[in-house]
C-alpha atoms as a PDB file:
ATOM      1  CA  UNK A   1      36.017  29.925 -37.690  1.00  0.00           C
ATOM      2  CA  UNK A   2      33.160  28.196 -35.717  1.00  0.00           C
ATOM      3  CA  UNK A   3      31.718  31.142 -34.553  1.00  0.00           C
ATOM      4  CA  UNK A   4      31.608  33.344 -37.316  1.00  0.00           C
ATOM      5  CA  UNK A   5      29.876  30.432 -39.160  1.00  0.00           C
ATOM      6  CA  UNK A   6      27.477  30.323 -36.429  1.00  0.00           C
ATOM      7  CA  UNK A   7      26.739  33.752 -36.434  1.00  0.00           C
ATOM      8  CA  UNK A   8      26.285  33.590 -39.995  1.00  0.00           C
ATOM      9  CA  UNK A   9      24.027  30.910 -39.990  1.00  0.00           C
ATOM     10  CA  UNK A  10      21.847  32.710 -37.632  1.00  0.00           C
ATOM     11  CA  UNK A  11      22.019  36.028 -39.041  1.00  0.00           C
ATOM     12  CA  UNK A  12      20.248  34.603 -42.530  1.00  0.00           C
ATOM     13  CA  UNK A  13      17.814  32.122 -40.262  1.00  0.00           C
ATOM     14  CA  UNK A  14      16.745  35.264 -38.602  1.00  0.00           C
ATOM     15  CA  UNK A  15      16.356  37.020 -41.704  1.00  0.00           C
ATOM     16  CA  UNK A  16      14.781  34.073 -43.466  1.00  0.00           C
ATOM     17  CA  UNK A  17      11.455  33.925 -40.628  1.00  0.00           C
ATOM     18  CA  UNK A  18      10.826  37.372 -40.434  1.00  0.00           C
ATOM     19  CA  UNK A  19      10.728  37.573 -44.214  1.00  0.00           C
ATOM     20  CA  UNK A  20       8.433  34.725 -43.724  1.00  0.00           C
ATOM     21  CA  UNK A  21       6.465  35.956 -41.214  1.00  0.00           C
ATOM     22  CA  UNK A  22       6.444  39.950 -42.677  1.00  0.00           C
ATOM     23  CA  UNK A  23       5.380  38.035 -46.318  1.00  0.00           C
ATOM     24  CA  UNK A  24       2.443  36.275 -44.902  1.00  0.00           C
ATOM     25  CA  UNK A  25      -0.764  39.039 -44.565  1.00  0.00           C
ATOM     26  CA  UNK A  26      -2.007  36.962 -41.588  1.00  0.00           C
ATOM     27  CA  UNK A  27       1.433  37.060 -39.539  1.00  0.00           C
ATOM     28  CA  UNK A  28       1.652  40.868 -40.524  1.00  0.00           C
ATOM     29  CA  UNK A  29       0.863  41.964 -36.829  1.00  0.00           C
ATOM     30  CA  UNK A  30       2.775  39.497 -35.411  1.00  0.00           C
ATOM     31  CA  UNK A  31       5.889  40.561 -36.978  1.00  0.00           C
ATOM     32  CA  UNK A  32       5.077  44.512 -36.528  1.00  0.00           C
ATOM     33  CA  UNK A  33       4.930  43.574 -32.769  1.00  0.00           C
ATOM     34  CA  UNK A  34       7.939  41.908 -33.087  1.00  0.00           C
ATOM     35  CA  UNK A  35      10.007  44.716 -35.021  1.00  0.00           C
ATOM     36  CA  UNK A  36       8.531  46.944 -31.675  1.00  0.00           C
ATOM     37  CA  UNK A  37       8.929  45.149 -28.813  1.00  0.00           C
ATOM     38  CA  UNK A  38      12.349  42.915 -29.791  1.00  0.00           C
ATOM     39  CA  UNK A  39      13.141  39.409 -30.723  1.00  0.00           C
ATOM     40  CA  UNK A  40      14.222  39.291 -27.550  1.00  0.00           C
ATOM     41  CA  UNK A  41      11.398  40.440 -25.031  1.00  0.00           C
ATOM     42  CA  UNK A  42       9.116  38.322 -27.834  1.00  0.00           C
ATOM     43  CA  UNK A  43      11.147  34.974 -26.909  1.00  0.00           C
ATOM     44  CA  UNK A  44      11.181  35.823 -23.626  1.00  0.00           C
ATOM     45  CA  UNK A  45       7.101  36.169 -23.879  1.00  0.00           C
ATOM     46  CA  UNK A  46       6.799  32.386 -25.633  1.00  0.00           C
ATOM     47  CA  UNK A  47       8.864  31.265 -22.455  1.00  0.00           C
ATOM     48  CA  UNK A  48       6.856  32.218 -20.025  1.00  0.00           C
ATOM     49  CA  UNK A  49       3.674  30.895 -22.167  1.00  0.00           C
ATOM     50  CA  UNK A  50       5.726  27.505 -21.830  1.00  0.00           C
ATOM     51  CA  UNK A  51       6.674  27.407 -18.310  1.00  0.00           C
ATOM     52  CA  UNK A  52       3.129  28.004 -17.430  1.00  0.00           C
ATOM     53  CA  UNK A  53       1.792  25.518 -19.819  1.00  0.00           C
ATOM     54  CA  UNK A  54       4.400  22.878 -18.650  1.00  0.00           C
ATOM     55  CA  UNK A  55       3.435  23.744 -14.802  1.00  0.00           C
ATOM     56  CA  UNK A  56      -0.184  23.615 -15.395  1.00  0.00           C
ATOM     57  CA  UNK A  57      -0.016  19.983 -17.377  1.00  0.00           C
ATOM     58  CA  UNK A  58       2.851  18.732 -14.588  1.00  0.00           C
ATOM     59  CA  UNK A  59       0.306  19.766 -11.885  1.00  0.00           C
ATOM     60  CA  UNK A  60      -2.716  18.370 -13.460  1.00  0.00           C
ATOM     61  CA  UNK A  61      -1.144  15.083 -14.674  1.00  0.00           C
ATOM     62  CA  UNK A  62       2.173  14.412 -13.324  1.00  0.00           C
ATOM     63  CA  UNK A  63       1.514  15.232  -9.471  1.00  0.00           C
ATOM     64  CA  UNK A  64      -1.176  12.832  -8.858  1.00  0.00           C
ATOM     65  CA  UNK A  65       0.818  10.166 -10.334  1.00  0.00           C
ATOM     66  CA  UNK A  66       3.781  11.090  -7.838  1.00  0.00           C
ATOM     67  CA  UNK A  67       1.675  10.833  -4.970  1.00  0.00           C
ATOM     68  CA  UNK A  68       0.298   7.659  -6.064  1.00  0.00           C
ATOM     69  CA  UNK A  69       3.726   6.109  -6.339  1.00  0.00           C
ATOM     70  CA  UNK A  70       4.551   7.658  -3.236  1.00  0.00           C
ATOM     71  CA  UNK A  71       1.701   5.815  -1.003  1.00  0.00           C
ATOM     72  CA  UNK A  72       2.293   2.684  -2.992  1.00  0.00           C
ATOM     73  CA  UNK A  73       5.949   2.620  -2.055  1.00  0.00           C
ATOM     74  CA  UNK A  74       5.214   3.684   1.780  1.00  0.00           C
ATOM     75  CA  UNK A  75       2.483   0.643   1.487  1.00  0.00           C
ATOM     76  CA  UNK A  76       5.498  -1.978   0.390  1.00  0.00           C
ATOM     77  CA  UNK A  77       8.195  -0.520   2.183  1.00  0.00           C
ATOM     78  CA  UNK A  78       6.392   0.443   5.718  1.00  0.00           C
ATOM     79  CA  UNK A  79       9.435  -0.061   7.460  1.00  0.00           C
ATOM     80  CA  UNK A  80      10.346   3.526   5.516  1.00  0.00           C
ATOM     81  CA  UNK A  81       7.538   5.325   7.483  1.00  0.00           C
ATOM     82  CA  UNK A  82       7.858   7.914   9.895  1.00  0.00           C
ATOM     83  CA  UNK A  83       6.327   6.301  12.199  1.00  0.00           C
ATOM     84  CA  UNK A  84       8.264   2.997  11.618  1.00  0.00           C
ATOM     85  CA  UNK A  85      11.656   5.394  11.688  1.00  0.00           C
ATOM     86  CA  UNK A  86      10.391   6.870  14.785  1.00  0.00           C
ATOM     87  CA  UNK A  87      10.311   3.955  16.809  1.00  0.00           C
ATOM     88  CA  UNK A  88      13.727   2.875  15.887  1.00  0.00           C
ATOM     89  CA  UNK A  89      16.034   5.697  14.880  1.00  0.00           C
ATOM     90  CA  UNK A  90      18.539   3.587  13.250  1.00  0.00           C
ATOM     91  CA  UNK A  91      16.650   3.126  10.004  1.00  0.00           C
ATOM     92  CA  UNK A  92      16.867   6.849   9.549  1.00  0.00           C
ATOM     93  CA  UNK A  93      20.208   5.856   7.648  1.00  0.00           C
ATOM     94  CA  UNK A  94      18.285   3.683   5.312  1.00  0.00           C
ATOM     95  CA  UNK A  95      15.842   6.846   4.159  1.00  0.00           C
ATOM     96  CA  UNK A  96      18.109  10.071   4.533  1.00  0.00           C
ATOM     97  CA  UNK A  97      19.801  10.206   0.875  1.00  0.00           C
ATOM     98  CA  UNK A  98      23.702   9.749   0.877  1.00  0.00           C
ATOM     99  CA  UNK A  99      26.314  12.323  -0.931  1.00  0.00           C
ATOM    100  CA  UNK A 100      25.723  10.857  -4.480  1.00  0.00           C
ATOM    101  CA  UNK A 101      22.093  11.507  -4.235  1.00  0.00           C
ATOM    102  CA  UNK A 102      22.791  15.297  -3.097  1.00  0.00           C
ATOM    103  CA  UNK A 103      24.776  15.990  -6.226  1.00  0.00           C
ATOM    104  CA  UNK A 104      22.418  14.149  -8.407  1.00  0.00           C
ATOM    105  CA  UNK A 105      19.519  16.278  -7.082  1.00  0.00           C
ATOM    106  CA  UNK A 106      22.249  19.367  -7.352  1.00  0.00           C
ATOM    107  CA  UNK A 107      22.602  18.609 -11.294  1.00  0.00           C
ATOM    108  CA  UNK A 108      18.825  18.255 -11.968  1.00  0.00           C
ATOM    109  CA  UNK A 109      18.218  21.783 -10.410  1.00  0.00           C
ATOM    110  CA  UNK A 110      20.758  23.335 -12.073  1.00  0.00           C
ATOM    111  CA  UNK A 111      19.372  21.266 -15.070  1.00  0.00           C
ATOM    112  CA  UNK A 112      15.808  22.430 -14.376  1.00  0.00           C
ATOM    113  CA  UNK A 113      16.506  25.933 -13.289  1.00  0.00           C
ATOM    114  CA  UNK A 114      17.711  26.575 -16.968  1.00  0.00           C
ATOM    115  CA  UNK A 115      14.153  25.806 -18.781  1.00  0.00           C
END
């Protein structure tokens, strides 16, 4: 019973914007490109209009940020350093990331491979 009300529900929101958008004169080319290329290959279009916004703002403001927490956190904990680690082999434990941290980083992938 779920489904089907799902799938109704969809069926007249569908309807409902592409009335919308056929109805409004300035949208008319929008939704004649629509009715020829697909909802489908349309959505996928917005997507990847997304994904490139999101990785052009995440490389512009996001990644200097990172890298600016990284050398402040390599300036407090300098016993985390390669070089540090180099000389004495045992802290490697300390910095390699244990089991949990693998499947943590194994969700978020998943997690980001999705968007």
């Amino acid at each position: 019973m779920n489904k089907n009300w799902k799938a109704i529900f969809w069926k007249y929101a569908t309807i409902i914007v592409v009335v919308l958008i056929v109805l409004n004169p300035e949208m008319l080319q929008l939704g004649l490109f629509i009715d020829g290329v697909g909802l489908e290959i349309f959505l996928m279009l917005l997507d990847v209009q997304v994904v490139t916004i999101l990785a052009t703002f995440l490389a512009r403001n996001i990644e200097p940020l990172t890298i600016y927490i990284k050398y402040f956190c390599l300036y407090i904990f300098q016993a985390l350093s390669w070089p540090s680690i180099k000389e004495e082999q045992k802290r490697l434990i300390s910095v390699t990331p244990g089991p949990a941290s693998l499947m943590h980083l194994l969700v978020l992938s998943a997690a980001i491979s999705m968007l």
